[in-house]
PDB file of N, CA and C in Angstrom:
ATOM      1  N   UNK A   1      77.106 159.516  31.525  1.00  0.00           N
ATOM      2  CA  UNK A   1      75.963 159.180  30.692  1.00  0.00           C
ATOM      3  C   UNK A   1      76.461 158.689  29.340  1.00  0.00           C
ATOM      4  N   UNK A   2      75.642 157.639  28.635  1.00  0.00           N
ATOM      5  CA  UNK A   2      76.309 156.989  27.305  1.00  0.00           C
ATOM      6  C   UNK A   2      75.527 157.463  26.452  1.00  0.00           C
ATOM      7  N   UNK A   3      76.490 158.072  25.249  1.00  0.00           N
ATOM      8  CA  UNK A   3      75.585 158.530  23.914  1.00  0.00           C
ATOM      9  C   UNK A   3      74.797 157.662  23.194  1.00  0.00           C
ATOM     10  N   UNK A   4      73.516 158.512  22.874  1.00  0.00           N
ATOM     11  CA  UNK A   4      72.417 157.928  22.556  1.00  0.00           C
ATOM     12  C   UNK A   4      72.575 157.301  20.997  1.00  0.00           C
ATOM     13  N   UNK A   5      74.465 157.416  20.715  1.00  0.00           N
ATOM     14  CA  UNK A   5      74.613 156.740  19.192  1.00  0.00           C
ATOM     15  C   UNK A   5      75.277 155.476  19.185  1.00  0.00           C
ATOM     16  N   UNK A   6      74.707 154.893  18.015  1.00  0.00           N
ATOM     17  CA  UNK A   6      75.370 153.422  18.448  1.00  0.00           C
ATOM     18  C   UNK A   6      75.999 152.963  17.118  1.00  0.00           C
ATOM     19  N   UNK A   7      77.271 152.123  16.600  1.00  0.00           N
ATOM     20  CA  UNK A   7      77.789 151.670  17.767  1.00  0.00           C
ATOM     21  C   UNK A   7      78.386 152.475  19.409  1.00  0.00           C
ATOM     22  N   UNK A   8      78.184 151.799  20.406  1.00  0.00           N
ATOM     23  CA  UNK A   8      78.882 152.690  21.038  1.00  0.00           C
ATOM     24  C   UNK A   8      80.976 152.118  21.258  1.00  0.00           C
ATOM     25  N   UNK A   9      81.536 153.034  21.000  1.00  0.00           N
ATOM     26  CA  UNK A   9      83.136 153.179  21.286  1.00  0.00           C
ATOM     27  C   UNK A   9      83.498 153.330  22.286  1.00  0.00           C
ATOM     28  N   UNK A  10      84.393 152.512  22.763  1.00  0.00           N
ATOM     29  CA  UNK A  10      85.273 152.439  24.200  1.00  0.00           C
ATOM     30  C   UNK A  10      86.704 153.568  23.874  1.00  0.00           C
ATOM     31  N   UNK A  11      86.562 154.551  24.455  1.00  0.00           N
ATOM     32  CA  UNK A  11      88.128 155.536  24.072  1.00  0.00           C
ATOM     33  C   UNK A  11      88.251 154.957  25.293  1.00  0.00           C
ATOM     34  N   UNK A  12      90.006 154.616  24.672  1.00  0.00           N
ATOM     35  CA  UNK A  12      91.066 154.207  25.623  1.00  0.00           C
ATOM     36  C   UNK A  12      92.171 155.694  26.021  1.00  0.00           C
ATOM     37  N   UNK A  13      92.969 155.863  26.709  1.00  0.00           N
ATOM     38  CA  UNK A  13      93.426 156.229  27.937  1.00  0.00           C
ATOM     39  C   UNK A  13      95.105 156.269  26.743  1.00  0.00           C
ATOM     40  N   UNK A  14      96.149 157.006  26.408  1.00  0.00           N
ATOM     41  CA  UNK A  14      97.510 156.755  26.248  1.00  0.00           C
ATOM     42  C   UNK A  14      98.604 157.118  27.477  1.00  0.00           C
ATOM     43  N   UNK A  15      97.798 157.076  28.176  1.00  0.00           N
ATOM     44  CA  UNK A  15      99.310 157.262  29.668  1.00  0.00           C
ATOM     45  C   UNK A  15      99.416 155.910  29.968  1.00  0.00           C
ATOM     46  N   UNK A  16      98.884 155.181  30.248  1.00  0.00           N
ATOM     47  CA  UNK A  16      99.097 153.503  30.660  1.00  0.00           C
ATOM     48  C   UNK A  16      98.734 152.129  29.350  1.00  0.00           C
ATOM     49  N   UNK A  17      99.852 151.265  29.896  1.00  0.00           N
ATOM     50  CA  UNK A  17      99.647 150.180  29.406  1.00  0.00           C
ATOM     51  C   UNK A  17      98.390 149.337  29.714  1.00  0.00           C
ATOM     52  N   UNK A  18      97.898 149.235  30.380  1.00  0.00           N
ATOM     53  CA  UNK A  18      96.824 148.456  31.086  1.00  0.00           C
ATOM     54  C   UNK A  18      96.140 148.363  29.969  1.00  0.00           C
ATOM     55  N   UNK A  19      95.393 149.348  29.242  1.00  0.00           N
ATOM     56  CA  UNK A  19      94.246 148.960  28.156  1.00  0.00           C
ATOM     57  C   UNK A  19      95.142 148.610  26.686  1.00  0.00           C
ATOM     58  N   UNK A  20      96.501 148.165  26.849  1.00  0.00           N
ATOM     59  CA  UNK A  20      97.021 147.783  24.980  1.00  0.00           C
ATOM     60  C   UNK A  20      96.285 146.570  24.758  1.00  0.00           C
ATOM     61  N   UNK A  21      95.963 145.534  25.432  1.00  0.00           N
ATOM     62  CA  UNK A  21      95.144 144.614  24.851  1.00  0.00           C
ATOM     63  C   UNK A  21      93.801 144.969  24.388  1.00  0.00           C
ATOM     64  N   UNK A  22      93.040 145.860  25.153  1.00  0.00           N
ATOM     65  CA  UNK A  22      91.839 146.103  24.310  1.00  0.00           C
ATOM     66  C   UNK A  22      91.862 147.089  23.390  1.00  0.00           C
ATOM     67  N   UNK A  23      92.818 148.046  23.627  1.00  0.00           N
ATOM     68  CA  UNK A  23      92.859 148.805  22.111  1.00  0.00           C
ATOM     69  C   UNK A  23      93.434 147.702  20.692  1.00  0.00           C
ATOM     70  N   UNK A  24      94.290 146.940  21.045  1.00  0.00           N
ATOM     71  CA  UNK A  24      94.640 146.234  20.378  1.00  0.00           C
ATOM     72  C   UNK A  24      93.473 145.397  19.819  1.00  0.00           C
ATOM     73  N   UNK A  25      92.574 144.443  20.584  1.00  0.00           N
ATOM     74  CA  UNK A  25      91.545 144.117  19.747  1.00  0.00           C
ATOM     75  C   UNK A  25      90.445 145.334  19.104  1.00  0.00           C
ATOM     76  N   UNK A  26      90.288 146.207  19.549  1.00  0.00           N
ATOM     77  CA  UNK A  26      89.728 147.207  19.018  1.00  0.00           C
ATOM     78  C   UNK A  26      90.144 147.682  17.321  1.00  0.00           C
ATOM     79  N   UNK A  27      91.078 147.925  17.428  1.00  0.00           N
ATOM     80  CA  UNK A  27      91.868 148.120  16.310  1.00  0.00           C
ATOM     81  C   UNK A  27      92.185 146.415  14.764  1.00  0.00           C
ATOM     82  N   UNK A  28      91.454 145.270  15.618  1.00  0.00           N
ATOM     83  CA  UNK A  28      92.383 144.380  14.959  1.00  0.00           C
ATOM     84  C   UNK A  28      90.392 144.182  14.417  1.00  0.00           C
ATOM     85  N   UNK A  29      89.665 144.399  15.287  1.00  0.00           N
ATOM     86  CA  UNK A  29      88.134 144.415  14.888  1.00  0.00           C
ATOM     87  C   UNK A  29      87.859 145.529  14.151  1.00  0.00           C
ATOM     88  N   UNK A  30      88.159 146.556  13.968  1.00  0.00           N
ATOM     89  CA  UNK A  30      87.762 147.810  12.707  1.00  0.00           C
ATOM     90  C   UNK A  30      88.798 147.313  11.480  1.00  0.00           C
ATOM     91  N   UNK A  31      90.206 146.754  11.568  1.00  0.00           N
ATOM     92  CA  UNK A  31      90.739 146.700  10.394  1.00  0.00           C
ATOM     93  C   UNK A  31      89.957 145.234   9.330  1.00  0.00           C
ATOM     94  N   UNK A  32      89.473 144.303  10.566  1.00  0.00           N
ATOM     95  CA  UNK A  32      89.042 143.237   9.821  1.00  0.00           C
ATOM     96  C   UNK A  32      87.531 143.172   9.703  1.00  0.00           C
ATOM     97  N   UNK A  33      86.646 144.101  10.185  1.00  0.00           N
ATOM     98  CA  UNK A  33      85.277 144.538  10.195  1.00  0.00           C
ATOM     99  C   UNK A  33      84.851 145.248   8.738  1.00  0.00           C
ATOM    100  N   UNK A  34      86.328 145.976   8.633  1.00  0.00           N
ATOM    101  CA  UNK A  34      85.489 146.859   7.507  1.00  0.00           C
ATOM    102  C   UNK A  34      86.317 146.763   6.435  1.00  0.00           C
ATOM    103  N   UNK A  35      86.586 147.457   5.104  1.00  0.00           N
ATOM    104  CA  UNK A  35      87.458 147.690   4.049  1.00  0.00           C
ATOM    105  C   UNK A  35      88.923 147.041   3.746  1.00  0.00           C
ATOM    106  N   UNK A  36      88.981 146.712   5.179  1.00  0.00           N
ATOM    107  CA  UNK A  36      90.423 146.845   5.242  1.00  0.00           C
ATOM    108  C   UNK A  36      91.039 145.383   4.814  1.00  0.00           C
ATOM    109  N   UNK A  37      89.795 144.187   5.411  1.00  0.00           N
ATOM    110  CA  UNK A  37      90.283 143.050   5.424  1.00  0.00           C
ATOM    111  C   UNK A  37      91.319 143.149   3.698  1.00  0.00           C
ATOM    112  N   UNK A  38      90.404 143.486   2.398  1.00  0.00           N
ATOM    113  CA  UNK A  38      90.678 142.839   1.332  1.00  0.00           C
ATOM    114  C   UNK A  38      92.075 143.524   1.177  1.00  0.00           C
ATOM    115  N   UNK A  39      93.005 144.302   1.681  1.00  0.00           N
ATOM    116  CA  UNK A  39      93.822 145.035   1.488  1.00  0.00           C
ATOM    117  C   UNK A  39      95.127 144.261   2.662  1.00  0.00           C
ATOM    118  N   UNK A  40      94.641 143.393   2.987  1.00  0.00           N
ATOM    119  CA  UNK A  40      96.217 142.990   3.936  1.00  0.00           C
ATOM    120  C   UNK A  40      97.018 142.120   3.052  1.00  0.00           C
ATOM    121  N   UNK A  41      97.878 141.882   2.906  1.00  0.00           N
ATOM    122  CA  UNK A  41      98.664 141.371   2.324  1.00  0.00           C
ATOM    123  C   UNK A  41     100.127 140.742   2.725  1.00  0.00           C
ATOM    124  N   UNK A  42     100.899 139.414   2.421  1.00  0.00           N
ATOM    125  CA  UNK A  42     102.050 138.842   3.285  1.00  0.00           C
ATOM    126  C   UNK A  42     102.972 139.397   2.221  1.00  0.00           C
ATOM    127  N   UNK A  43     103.988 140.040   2.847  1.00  0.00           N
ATOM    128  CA  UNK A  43     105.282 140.438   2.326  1.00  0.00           C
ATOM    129  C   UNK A  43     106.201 139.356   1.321  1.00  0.00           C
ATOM    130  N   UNK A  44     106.049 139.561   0.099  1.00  0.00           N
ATOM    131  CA  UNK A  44     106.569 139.193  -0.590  1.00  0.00           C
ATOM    132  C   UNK A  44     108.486 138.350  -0.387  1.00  0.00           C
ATOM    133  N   UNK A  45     108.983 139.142   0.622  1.00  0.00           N
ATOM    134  CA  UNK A  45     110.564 139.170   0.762  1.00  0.00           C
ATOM    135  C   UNK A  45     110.815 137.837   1.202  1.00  0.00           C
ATOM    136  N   UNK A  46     111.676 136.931   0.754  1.00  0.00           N
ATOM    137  CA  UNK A  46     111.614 135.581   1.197  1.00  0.00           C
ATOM    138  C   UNK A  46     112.315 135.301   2.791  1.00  0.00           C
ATOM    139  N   UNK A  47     111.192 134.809   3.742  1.00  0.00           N
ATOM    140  CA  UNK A  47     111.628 134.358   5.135  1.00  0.00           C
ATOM    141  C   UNK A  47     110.701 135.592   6.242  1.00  0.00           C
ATOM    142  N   UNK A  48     110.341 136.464   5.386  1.00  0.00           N
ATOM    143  CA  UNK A  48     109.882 137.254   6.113  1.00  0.00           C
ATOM    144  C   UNK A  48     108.531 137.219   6.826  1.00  0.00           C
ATOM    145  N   UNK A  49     107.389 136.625   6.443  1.00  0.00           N
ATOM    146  CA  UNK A  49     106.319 136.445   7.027  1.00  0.00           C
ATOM    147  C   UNK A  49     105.640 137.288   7.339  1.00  0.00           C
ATOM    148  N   UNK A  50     105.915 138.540   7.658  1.00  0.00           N
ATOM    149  CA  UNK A  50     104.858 139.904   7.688  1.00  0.00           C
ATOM    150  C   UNK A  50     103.638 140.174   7.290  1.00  0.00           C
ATOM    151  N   UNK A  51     102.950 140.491   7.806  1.00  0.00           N
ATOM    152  CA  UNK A  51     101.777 140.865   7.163  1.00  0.00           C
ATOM    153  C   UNK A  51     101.349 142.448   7.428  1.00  0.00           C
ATOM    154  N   UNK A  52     101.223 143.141   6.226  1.00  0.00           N
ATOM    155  CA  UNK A  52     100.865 144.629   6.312  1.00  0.00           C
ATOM    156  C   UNK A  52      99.526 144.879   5.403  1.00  0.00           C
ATOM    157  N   UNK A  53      98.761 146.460   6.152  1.00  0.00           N
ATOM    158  CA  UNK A  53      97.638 146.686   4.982  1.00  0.00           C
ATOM    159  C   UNK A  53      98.638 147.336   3.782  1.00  0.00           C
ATOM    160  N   UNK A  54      97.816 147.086   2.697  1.00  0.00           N
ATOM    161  CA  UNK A  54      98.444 147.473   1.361  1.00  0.00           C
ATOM    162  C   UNK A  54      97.506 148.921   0.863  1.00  0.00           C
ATOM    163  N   UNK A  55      98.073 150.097   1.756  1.00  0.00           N
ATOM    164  CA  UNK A  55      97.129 151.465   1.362  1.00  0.00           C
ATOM    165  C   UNK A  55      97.439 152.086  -0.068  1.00  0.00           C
ATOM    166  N   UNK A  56      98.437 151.577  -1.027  1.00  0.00           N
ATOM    167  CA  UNK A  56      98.554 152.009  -2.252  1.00  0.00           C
ATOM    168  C   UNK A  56      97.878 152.440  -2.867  1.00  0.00           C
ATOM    169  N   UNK A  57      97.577 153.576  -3.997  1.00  0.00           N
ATOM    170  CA  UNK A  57      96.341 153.562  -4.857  1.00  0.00           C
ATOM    171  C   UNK A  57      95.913 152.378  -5.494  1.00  0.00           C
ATOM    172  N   UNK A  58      96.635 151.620  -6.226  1.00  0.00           N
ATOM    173  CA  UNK A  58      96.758 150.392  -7.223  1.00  0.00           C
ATOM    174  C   UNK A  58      96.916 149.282  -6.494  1.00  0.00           C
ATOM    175  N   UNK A  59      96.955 149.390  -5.471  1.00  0.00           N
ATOM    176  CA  UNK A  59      96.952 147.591  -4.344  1.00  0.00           C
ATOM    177  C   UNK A  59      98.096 147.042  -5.053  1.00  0.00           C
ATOM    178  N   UNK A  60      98.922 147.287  -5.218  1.00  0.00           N
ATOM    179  CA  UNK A  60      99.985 146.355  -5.805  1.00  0.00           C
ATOM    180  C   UNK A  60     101.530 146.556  -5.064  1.00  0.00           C
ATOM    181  N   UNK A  61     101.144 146.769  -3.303  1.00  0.00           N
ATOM    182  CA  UNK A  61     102.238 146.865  -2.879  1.00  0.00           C
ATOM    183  C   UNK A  61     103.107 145.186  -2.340  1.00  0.00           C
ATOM    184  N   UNK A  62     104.513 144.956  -2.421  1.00  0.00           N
ATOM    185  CA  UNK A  62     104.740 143.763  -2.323  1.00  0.00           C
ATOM    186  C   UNK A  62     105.280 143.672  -0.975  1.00  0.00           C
ATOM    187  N   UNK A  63     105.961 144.408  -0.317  1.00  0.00           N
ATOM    188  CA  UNK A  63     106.614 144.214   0.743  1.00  0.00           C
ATOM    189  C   UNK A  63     106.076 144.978   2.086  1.00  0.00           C
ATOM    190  N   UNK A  64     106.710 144.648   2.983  1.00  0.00           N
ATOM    191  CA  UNK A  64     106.289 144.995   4.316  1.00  0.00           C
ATOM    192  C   UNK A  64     107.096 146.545   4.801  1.00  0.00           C
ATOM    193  N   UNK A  65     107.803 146.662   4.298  1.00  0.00           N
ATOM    194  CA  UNK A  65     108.614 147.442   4.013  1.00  0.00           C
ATOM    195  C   UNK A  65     109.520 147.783   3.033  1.00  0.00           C
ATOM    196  N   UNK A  66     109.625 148.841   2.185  1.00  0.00           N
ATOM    197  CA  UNK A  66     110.364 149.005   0.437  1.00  0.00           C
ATOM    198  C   UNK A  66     111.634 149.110   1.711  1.00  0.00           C
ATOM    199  N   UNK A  67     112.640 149.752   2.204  1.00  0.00           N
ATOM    200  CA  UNK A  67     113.405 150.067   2.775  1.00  0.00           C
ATOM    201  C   UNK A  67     114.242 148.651   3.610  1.00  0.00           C
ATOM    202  N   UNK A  68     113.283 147.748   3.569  1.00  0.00           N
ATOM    203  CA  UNK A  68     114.237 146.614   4.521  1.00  0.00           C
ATOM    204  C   UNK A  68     113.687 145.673   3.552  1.00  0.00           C
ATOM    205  N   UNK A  69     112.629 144.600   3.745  1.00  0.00           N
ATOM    206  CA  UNK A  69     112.306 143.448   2.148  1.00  0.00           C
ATOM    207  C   UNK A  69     112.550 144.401   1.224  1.00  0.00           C
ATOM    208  N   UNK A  70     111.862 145.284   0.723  1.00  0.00           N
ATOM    209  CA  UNK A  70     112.323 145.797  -0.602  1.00  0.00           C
ATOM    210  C   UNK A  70     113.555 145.988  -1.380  1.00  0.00           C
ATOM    211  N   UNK A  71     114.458 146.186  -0.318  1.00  0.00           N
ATOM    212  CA  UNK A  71     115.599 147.163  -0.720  1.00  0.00           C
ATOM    213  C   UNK A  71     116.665 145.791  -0.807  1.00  0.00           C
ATOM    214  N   UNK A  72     116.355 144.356  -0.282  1.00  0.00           N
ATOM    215  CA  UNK A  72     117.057 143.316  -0.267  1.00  0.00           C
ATOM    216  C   UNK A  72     116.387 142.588  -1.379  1.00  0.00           C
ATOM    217  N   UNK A  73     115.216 142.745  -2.208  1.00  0.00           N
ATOM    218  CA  UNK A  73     114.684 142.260  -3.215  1.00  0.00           C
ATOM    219  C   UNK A  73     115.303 142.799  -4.495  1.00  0.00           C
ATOM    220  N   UNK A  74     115.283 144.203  -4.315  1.00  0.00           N
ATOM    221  CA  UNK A  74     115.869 144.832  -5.183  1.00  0.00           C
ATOM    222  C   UNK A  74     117.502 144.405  -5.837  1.00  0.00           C
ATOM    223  N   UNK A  75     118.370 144.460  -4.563  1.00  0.00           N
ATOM    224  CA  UNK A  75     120.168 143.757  -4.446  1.00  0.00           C
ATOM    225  C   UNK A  75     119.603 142.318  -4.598  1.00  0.00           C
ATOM    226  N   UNK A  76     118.849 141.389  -4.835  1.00  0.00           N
ATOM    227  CA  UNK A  76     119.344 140.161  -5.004  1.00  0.00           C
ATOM    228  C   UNK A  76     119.210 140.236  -6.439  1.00  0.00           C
ATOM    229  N   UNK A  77     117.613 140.821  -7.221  1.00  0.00           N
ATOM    230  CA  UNK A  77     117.202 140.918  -8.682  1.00  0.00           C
ATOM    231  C   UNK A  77     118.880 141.616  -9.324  1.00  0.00           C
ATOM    232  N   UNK A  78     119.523 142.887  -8.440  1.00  0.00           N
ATOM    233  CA  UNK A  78     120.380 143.596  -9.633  1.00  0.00           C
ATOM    234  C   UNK A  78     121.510 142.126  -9.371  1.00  0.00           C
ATOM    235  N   UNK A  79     121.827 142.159  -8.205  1.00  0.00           N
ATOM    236  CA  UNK A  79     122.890 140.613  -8.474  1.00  0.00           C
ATOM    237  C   UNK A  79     122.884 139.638  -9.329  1.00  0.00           C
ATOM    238  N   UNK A  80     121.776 139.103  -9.518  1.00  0.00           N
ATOM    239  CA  UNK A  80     121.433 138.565 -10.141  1.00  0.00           C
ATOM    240  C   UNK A  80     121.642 138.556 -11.853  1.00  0.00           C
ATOM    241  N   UNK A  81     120.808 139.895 -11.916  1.00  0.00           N
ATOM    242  CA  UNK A  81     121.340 140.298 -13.149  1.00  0.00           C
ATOM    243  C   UNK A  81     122.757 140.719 -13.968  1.00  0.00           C
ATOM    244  N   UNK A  82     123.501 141.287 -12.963  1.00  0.00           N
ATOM    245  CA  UNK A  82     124.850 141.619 -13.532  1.00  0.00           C
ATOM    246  C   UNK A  82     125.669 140.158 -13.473  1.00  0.00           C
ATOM    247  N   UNK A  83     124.923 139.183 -12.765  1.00  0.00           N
ATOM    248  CA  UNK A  83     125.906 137.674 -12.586  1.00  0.00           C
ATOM    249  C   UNK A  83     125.773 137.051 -13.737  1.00  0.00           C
ATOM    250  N   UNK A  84     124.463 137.369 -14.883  1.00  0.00           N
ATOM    251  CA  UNK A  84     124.346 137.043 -15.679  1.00  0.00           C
ATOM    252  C   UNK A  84     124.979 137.147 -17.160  1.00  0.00           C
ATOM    253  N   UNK A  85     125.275 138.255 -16.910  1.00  0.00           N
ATOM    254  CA  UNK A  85     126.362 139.150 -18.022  1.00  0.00           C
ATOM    255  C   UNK A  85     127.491 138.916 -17.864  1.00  0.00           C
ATOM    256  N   UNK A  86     128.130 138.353 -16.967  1.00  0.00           N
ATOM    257  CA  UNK A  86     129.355 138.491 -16.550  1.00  0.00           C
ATOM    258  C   UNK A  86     129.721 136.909 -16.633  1.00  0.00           C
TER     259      UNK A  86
END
């Protein structure tokens, strides 16, 4: 029997692959349905192309990852800088 609330939600199944495409649009329709759209953002890191939500308090996140773009943004700026002094 289907609940008498609407919208109604399709719960998907995690033992099989069969439903990753519709959880996948499921998921790609609530992030761009609601709040979320204004918060995606392309990774700053040059070549990278990524696109992530930006859940920060201050929306002012740049990369797709601080640990991989970040952490190579970071070593080119200090290179950079000590090449300058030197």
């Amino acid at each position: 029997m289907l609940p008498p609330v609407f919208p109604l939600r399709w719960e998907h199944g995690t033992d099989r692959l069969d439903g990753l495409r519709d959880v996948l649009a499921l998921r790609a329709e609530e992030l761009l349905g609601g709040d979320g759209l204004g918060r995606i953002r392309r990774c700053a890191g040059p070549g990278c192309g990524w696109f992530f939500v930006d859940r920060s308090r201050s929306g002012s996140r740049r990369w797709c990852s601080s640990r991989d773009c970040g952490k190579r943004d970071r070593a080119r700026r200090h290179y950079a800088r000590t090449r300058q002094r030197g």
